[in-house]
PDB file of N, CA and C in Angstrom:
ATOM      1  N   UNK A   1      42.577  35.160 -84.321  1.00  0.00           N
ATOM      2  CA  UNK A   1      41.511  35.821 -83.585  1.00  0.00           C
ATOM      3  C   UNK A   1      42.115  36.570 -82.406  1.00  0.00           C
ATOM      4  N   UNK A   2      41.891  38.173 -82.478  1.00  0.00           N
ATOM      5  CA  UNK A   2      42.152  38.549 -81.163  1.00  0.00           C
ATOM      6  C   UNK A   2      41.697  37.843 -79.360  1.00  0.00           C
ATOM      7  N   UNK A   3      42.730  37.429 -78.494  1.00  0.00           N
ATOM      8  CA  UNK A   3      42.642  36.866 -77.442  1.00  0.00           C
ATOM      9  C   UNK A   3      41.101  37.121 -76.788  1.00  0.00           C
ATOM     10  N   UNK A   4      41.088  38.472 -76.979  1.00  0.00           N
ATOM     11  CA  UNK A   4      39.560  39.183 -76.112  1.00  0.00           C
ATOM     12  C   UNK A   4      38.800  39.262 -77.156  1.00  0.00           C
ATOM     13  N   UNK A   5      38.166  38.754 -78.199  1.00  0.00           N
ATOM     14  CA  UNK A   5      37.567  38.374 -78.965  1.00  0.00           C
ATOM     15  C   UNK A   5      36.807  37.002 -78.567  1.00  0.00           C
ATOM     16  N   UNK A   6      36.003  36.395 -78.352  1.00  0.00           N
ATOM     17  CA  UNK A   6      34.813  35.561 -78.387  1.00  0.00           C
ATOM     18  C   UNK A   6      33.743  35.445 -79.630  1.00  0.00           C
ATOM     19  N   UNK A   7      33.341  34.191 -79.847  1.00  0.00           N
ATOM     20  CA  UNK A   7      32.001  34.409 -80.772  1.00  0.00           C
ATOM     21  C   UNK A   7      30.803  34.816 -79.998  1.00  0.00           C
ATOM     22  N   UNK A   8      30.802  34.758 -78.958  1.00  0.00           N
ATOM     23  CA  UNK A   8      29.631  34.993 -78.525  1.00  0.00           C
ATOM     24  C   UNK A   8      29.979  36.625 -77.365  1.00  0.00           C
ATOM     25  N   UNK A   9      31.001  37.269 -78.063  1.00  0.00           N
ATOM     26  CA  UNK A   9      31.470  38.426 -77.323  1.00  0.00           C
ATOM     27  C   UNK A   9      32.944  38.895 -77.010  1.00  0.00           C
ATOM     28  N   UNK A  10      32.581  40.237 -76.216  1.00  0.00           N
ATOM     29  CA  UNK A  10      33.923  39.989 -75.199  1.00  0.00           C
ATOM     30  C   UNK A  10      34.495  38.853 -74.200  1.00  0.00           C
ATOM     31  N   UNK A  11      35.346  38.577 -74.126  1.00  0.00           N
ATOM     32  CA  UNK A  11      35.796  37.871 -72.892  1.00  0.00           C
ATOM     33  C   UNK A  11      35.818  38.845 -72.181  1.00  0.00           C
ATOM     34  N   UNK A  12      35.244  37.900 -70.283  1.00  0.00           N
ATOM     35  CA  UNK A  12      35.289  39.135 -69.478  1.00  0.00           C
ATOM     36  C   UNK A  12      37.009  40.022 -68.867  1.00  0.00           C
ATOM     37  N   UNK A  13      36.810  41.104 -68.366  1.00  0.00           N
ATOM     38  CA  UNK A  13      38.387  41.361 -67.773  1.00  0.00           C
ATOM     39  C   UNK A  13      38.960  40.453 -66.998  1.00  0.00           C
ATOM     40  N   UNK A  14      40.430  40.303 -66.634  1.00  0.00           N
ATOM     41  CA  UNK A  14      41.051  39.418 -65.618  1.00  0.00           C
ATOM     42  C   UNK A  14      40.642  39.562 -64.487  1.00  0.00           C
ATOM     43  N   UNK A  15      40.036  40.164 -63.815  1.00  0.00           N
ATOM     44  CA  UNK A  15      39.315  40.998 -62.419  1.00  0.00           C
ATOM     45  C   UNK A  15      37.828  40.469 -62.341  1.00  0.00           C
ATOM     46  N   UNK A  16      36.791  40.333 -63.506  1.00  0.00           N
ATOM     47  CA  UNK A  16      35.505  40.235 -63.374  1.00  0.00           C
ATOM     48  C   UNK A  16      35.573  38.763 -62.993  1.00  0.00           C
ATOM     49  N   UNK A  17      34.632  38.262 -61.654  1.00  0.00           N
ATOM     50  CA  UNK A  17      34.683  36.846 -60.682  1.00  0.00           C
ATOM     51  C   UNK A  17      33.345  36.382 -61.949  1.00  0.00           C
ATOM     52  N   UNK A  18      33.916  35.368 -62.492  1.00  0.00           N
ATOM     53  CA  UNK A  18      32.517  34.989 -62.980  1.00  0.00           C
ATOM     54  C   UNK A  18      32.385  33.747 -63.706  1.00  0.00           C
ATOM     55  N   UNK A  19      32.893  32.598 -63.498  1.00  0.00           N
ATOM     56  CA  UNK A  19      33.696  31.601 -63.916  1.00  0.00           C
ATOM     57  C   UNK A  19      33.294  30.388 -62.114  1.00  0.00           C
ATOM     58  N   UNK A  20      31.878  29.771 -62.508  1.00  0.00           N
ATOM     59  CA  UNK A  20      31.461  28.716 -61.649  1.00  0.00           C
ATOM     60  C   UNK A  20      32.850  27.663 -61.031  1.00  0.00           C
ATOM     61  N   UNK A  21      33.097  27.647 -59.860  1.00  0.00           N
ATOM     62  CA  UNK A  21      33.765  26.608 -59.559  1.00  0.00           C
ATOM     63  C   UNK A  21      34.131  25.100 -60.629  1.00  0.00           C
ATOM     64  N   UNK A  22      32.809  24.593 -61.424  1.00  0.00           N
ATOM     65  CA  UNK A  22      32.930  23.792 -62.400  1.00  0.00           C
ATOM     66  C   UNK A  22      33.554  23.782 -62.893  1.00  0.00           C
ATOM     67  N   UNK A  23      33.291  25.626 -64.073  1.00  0.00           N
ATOM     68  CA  UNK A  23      33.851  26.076 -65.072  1.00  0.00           C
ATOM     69  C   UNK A  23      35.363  26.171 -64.871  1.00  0.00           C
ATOM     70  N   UNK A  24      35.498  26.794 -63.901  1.00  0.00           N
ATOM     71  CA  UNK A  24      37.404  26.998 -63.678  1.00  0.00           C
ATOM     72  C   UNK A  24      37.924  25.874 -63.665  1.00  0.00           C
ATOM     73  N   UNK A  25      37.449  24.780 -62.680  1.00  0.00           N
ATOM     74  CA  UNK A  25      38.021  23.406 -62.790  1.00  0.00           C
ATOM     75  C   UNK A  25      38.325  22.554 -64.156  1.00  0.00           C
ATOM     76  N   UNK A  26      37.642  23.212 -65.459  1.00  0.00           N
ATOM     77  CA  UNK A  26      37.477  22.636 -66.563  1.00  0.00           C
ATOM     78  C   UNK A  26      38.347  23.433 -67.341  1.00  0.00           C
ATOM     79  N   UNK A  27      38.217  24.619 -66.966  1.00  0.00           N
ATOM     80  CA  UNK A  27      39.507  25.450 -67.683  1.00  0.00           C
ATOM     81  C   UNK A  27      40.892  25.299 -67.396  1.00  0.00           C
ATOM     82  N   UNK A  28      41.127  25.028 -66.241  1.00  0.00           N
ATOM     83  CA  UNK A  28      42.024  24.764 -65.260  1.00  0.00           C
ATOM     84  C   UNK A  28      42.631  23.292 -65.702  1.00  0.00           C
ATOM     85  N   UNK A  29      41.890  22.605 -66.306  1.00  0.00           N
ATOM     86  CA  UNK A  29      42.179  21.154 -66.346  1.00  0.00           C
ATOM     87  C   UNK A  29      42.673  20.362 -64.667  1.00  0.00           C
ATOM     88  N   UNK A  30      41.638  21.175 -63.631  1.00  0.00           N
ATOM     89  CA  UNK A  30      41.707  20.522 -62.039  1.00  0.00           C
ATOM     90  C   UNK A  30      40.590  20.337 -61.765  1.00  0.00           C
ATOM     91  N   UNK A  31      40.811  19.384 -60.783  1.00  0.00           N
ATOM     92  CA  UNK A  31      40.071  19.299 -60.200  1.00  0.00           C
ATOM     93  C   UNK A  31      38.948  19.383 -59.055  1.00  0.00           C
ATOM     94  N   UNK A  32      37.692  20.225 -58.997  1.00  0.00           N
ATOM     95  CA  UNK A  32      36.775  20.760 -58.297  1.00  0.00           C
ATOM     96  C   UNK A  32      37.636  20.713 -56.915  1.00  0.00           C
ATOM     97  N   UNK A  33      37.811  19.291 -56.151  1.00  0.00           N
ATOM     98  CA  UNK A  33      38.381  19.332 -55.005  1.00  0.00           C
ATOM     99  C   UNK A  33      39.575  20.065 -54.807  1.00  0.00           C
ATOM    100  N   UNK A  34      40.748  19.977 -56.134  1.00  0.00           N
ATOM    101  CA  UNK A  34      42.247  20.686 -56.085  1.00  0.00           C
ATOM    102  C   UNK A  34      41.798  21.871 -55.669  1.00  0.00           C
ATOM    103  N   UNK A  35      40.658  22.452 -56.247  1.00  0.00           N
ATOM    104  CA  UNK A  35      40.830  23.759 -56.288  1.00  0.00           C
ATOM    105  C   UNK A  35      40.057  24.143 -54.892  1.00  0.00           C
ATOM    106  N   UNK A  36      39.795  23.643 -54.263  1.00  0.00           N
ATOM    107  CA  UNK A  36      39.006  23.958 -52.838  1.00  0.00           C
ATOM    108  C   UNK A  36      40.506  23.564 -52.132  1.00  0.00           C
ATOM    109  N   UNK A  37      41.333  22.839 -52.261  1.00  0.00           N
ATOM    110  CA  UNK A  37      42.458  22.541 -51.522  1.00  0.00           C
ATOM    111  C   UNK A  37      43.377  23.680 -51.560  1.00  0.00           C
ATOM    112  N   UNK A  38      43.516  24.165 -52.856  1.00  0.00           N
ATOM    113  CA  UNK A  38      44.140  25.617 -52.769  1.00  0.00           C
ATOM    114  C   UNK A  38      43.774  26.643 -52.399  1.00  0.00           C
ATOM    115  N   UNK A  39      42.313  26.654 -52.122  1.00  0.00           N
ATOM    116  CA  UNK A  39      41.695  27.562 -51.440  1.00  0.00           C
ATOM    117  C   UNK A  39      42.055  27.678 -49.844  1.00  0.00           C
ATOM    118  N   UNK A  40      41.572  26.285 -49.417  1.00  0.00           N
ATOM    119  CA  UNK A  40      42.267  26.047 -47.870  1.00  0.00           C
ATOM    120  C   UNK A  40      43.295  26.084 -47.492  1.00  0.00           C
ATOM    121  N   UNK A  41      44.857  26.398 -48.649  1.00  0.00           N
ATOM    122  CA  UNK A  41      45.375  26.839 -48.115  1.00  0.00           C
ATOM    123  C   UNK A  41      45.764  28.055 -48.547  1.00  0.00           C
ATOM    124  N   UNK A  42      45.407  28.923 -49.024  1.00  0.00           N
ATOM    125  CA  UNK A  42      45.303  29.935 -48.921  1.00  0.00           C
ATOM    126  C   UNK A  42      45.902  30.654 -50.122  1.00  0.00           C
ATOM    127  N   UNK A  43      46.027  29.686 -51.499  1.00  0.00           N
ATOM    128  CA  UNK A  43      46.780  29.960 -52.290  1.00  0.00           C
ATOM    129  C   UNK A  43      45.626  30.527 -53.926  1.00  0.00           C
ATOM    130  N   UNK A  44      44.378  30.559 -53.279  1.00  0.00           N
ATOM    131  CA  UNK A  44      43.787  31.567 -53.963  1.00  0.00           C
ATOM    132  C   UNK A  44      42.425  32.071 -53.635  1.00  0.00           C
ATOM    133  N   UNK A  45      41.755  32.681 -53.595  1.00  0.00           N
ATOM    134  CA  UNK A  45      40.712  33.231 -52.457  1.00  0.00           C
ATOM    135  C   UNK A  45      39.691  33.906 -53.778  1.00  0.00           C
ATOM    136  N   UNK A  46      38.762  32.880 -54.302  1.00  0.00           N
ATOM    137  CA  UNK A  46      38.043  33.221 -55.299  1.00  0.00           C
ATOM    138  C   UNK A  46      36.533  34.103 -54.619  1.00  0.00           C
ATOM    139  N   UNK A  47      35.946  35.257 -55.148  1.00  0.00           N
ATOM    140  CA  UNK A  47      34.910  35.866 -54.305  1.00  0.00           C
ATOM    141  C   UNK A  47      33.840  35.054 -54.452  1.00  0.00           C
ATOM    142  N   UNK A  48      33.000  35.106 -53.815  1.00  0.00           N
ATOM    143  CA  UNK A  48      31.852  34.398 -53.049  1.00  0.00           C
ATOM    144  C   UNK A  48      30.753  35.343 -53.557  1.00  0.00           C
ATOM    145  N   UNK A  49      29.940  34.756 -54.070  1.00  0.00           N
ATOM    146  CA  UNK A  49      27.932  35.142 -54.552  1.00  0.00           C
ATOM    147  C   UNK A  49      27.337  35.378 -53.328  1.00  0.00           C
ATOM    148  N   UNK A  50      26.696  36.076 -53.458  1.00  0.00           N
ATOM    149  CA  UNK A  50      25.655  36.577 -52.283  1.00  0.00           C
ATOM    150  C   UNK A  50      24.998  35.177 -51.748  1.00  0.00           C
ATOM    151  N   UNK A  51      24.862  34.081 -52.346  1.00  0.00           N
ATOM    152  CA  UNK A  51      24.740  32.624 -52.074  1.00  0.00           C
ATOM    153  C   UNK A  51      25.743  32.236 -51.604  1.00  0.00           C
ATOM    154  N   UNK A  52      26.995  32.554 -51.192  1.00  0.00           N
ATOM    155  CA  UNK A  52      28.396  31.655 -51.325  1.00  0.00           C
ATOM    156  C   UNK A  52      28.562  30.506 -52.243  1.00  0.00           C
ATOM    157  N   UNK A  53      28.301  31.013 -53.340  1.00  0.00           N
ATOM    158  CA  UNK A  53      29.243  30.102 -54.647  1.00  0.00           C
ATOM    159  C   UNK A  53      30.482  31.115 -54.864  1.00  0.00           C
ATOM    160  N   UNK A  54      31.418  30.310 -55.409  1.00  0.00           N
ATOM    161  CA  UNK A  54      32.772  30.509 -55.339  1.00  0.00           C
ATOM    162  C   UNK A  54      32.586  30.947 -56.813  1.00  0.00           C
ATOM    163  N   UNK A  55      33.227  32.080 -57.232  1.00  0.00           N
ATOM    164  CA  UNK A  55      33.468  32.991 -58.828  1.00  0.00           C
ATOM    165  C   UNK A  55      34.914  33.301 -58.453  1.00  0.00           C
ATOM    166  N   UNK A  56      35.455  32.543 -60.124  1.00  0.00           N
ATOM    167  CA  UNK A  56      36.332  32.858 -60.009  1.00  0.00           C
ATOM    168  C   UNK A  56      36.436  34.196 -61.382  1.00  0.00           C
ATOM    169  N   UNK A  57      37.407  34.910 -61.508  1.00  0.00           N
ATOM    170  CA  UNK A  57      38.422  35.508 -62.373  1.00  0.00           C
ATOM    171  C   UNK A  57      39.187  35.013 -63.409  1.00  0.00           C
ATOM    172  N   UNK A  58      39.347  35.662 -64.411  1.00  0.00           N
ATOM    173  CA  UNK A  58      40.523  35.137 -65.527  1.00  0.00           C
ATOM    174  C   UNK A  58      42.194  34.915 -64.780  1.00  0.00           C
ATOM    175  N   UNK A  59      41.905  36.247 -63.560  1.00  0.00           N
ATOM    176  CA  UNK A  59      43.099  36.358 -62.434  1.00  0.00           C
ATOM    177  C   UNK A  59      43.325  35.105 -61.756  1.00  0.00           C
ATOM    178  N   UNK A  60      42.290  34.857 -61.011  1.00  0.00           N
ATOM    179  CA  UNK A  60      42.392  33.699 -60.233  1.00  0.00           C
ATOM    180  C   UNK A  60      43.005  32.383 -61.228  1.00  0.00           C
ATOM    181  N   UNK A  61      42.467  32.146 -62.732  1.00  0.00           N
ATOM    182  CA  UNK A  61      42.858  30.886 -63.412  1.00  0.00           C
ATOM    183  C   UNK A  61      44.233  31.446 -63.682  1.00  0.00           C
ATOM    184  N   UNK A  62      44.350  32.736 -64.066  1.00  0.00           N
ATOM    185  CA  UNK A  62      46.332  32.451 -63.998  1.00  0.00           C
ATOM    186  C   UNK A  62      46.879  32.018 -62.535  1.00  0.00           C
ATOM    187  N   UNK A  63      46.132  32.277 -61.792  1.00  0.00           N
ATOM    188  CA  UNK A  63      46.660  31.939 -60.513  1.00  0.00           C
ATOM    189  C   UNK A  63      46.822  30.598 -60.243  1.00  0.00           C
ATOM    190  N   UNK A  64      45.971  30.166 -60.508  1.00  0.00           N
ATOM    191  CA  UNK A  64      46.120  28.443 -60.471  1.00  0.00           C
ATOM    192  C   UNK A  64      46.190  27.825 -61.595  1.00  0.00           C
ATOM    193  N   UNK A  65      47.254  28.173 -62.799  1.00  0.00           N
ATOM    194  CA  UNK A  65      48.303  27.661 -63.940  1.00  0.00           C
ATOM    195  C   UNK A  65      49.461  27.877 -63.130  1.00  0.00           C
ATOM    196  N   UNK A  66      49.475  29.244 -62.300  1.00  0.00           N
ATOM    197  CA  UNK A  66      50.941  29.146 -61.869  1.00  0.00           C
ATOM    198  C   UNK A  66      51.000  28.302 -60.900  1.00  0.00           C
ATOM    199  N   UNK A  67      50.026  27.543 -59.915  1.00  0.00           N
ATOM    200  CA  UNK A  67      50.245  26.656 -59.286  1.00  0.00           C
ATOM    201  C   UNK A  67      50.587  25.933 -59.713  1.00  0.00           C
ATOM    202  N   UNK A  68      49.881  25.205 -60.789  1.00  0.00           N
ATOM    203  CA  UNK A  68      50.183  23.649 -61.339  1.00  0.00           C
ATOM    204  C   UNK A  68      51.444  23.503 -62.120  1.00  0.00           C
ATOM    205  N   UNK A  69      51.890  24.865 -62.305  1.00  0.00           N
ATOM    206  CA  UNK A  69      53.362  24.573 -63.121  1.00  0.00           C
ATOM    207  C   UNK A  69      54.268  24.575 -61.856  1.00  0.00           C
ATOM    208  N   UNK A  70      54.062  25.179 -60.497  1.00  0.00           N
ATOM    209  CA  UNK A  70      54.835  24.843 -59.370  1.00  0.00           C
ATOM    210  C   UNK A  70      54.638  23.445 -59.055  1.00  0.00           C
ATOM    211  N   UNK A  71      53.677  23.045 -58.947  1.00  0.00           N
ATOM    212  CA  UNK A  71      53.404  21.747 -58.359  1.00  0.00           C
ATOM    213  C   UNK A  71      53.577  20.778 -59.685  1.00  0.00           C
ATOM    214  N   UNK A  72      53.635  20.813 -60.682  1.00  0.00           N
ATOM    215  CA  UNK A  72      54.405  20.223 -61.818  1.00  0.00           C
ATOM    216  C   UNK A  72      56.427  20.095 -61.433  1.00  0.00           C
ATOM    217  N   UNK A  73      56.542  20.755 -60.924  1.00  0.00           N
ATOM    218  CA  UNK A  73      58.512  20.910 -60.883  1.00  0.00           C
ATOM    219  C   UNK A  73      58.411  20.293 -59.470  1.00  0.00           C
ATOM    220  N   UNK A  74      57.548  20.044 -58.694  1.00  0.00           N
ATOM    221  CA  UNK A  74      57.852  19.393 -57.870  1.00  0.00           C
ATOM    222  C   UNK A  74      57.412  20.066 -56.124  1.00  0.00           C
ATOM    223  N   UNK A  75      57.142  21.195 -56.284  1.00  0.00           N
ATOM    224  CA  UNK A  75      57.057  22.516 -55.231  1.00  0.00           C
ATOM    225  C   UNK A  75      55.936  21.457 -54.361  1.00  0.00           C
ATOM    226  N   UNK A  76      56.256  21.532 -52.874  1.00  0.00           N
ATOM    227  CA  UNK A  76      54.672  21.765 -52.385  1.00  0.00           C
ATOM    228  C   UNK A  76      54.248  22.752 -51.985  1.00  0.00           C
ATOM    229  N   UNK A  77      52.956  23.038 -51.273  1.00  0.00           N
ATOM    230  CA  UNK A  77      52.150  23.667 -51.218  1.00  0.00           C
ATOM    231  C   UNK A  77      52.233  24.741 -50.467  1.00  0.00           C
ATOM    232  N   UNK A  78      53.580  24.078 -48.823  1.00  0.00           N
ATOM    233  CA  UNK A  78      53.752  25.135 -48.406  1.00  0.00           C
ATOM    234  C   UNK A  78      54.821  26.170 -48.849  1.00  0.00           C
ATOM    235  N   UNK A  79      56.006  25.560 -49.859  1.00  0.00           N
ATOM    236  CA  UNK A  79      56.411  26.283 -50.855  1.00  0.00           C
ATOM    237  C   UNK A  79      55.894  27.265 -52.035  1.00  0.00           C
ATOM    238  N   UNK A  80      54.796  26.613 -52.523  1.00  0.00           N
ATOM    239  CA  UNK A  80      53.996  27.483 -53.427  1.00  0.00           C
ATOM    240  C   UNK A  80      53.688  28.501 -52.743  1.00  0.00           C
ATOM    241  N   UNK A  81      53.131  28.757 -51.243  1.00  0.00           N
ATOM    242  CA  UNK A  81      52.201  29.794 -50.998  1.00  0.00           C
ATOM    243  C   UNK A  81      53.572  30.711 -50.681  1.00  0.00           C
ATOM    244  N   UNK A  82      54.592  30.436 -50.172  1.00  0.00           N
ATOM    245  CA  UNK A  82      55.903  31.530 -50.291  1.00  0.00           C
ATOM    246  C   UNK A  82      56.292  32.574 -51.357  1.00  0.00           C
ATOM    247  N   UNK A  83      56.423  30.948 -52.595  1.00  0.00           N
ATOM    248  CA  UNK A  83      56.675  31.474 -53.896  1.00  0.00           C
ATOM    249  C   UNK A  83      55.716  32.974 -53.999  1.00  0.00           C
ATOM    250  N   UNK A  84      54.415  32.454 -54.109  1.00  0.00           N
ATOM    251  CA  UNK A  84      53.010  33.180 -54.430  1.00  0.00           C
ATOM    252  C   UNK A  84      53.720  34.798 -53.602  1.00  0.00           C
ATOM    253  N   UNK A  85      53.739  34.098 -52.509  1.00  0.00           N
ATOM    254  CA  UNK A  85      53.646  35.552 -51.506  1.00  0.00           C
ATOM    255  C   UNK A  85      54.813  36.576 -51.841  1.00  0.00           C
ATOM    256  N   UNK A  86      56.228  35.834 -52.398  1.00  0.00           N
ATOM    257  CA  UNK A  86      57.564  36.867 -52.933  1.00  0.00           C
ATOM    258  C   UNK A  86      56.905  37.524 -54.318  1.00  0.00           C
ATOM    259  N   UNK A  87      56.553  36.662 -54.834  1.00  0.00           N
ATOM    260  CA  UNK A  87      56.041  37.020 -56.120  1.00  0.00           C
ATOM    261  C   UNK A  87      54.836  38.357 -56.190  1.00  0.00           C
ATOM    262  N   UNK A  88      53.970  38.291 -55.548  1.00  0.00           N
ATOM    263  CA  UNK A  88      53.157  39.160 -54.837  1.00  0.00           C
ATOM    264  C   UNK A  88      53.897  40.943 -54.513  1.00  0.00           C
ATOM    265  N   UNK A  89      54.677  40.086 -53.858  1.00  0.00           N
ATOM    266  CA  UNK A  89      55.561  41.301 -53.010  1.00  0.00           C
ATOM    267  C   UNK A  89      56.093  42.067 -53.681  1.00  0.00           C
ATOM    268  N   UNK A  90      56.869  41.444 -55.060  1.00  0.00           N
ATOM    269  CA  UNK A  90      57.905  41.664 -56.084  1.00  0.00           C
ATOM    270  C   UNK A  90      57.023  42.647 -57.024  1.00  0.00           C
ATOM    271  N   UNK A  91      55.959  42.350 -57.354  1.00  0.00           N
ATOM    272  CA  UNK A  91      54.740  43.042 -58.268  1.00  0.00           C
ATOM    273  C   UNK A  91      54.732  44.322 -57.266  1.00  0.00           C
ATOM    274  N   UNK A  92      54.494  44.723 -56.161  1.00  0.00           N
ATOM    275  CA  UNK A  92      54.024  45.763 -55.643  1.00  0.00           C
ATOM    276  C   UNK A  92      54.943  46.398 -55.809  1.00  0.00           C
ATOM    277  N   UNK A  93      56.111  46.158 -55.204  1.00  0.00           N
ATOM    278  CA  UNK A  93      57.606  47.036 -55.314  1.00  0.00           C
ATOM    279  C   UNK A  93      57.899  47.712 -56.378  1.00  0.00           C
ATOM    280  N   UNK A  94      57.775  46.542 -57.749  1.00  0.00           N
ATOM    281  CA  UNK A  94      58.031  46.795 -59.362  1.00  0.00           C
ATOM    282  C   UNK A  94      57.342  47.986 -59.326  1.00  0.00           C
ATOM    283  N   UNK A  95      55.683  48.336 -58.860  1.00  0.00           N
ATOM    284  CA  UNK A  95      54.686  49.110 -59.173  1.00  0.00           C
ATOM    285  C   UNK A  95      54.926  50.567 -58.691  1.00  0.00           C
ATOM    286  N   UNK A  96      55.396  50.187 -57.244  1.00  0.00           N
ATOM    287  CA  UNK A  96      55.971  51.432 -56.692  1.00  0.00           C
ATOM    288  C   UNK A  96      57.040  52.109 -56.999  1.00  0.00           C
ATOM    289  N   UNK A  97      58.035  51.197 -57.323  1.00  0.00           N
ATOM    290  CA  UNK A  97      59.508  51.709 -58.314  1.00  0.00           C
ATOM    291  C   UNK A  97      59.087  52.714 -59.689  1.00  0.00           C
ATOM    292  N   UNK A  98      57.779  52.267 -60.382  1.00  0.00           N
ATOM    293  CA  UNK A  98      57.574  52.763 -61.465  1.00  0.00           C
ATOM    294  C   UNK A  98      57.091  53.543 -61.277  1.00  0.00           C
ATOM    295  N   UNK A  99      56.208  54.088 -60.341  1.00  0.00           N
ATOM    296  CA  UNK A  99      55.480  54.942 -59.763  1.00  0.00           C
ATOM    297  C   UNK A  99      56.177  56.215 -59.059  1.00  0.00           C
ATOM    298  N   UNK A 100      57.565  55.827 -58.873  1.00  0.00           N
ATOM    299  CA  UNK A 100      58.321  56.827 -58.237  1.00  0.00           C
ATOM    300  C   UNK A 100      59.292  57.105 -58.668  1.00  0.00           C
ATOM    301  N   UNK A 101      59.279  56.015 -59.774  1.00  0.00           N
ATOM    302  CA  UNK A 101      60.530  56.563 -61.022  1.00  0.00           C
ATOM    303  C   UNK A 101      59.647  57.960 -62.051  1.00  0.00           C
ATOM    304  N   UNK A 102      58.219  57.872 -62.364  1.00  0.00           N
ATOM    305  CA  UNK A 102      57.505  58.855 -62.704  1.00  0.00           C
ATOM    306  C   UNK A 102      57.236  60.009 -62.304  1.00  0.00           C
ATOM    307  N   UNK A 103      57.245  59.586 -60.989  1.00  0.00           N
ATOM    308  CA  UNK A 103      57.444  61.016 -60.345  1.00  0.00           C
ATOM    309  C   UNK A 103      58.392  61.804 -60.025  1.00  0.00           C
ATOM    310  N   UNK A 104      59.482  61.386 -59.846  1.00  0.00           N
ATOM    311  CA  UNK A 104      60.254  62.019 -59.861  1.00  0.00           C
ATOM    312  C   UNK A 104      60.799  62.252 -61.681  1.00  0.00           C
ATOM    313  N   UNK A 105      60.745  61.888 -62.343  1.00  0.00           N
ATOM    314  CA  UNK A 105      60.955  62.453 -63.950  1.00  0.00           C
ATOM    315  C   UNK A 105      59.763  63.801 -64.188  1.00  0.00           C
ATOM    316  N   UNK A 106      58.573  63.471 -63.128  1.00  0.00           N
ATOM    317  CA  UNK A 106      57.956  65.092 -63.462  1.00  0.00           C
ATOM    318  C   UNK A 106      58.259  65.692 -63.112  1.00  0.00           C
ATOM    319  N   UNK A 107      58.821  65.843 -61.399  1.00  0.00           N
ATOM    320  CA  UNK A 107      59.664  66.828 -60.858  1.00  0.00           C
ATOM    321  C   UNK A 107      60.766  67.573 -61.592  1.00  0.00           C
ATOM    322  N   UNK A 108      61.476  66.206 -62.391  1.00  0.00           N
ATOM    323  CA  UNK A 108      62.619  67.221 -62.928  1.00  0.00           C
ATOM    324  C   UNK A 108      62.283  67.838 -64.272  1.00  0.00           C
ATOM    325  N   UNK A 109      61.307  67.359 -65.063  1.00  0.00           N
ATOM    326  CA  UNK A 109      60.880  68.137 -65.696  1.00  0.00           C
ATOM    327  C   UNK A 109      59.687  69.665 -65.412  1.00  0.00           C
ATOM    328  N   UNK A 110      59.365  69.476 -64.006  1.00  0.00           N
ATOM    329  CA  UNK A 110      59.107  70.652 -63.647  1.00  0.00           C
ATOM    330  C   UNK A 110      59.944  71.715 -63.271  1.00  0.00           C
ATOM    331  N   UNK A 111      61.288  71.876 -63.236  1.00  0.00           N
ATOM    332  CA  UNK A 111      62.144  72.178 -62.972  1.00  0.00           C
ATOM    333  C   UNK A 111      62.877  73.307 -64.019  1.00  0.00           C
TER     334      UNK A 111
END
């Protein structure tokens, strides 16, 4: 079965918040509290309902697999949020490298 395939549909995008605090905790195989603990510290920041219920993302649950495989090897927390933050950093750079490796290949093909 294609990944984004569902019986009852699409799965939503990695971006769409829509996944009850419950639900993630159950997908997540964590627990409701873990995941308010990673919140407090700052290691994932799920958007908030016009109620303030917490929605999460398909983003956010990779986000907190990659926790639990840090905190599986042993990492704590104030290590994880480092990790998180190089890792972070490393994605933007990659993005901009590619972004300016493109541009400049149009330049020289404008040339």
């Amino acid at each position: 079965m294609d990944p984004q395939q569902h019986p009852l549909g699409h799965l939503p995008g990695a971006e769409l918040a829509v996944y009850a605090i419950s639900v993630a905790a159950e997908l997540s195989g964590l627990g409701v509290q873990t995941l308010r603990l990673y919140e407090q510290h700052g290691l994932i920041a799920p958007v908030r309902s016009s109620g303030g219920t917490r929605r999460y993302s398909g983003a956010d649950l990779a986000r907190v697999a990659r926790i639990s495989a840090l905190t599986g090897q042993g990492v704590n927390l104030a290590g994880i949020a480092r990790i998180l933050d190089l890792e972070d950093a490393n994605t933007v750079l990659r993005e901009s490298n590619t972004a300016l490796t493109a541009e400049r290949d149009q330049l020289r093909d404008q040339r």
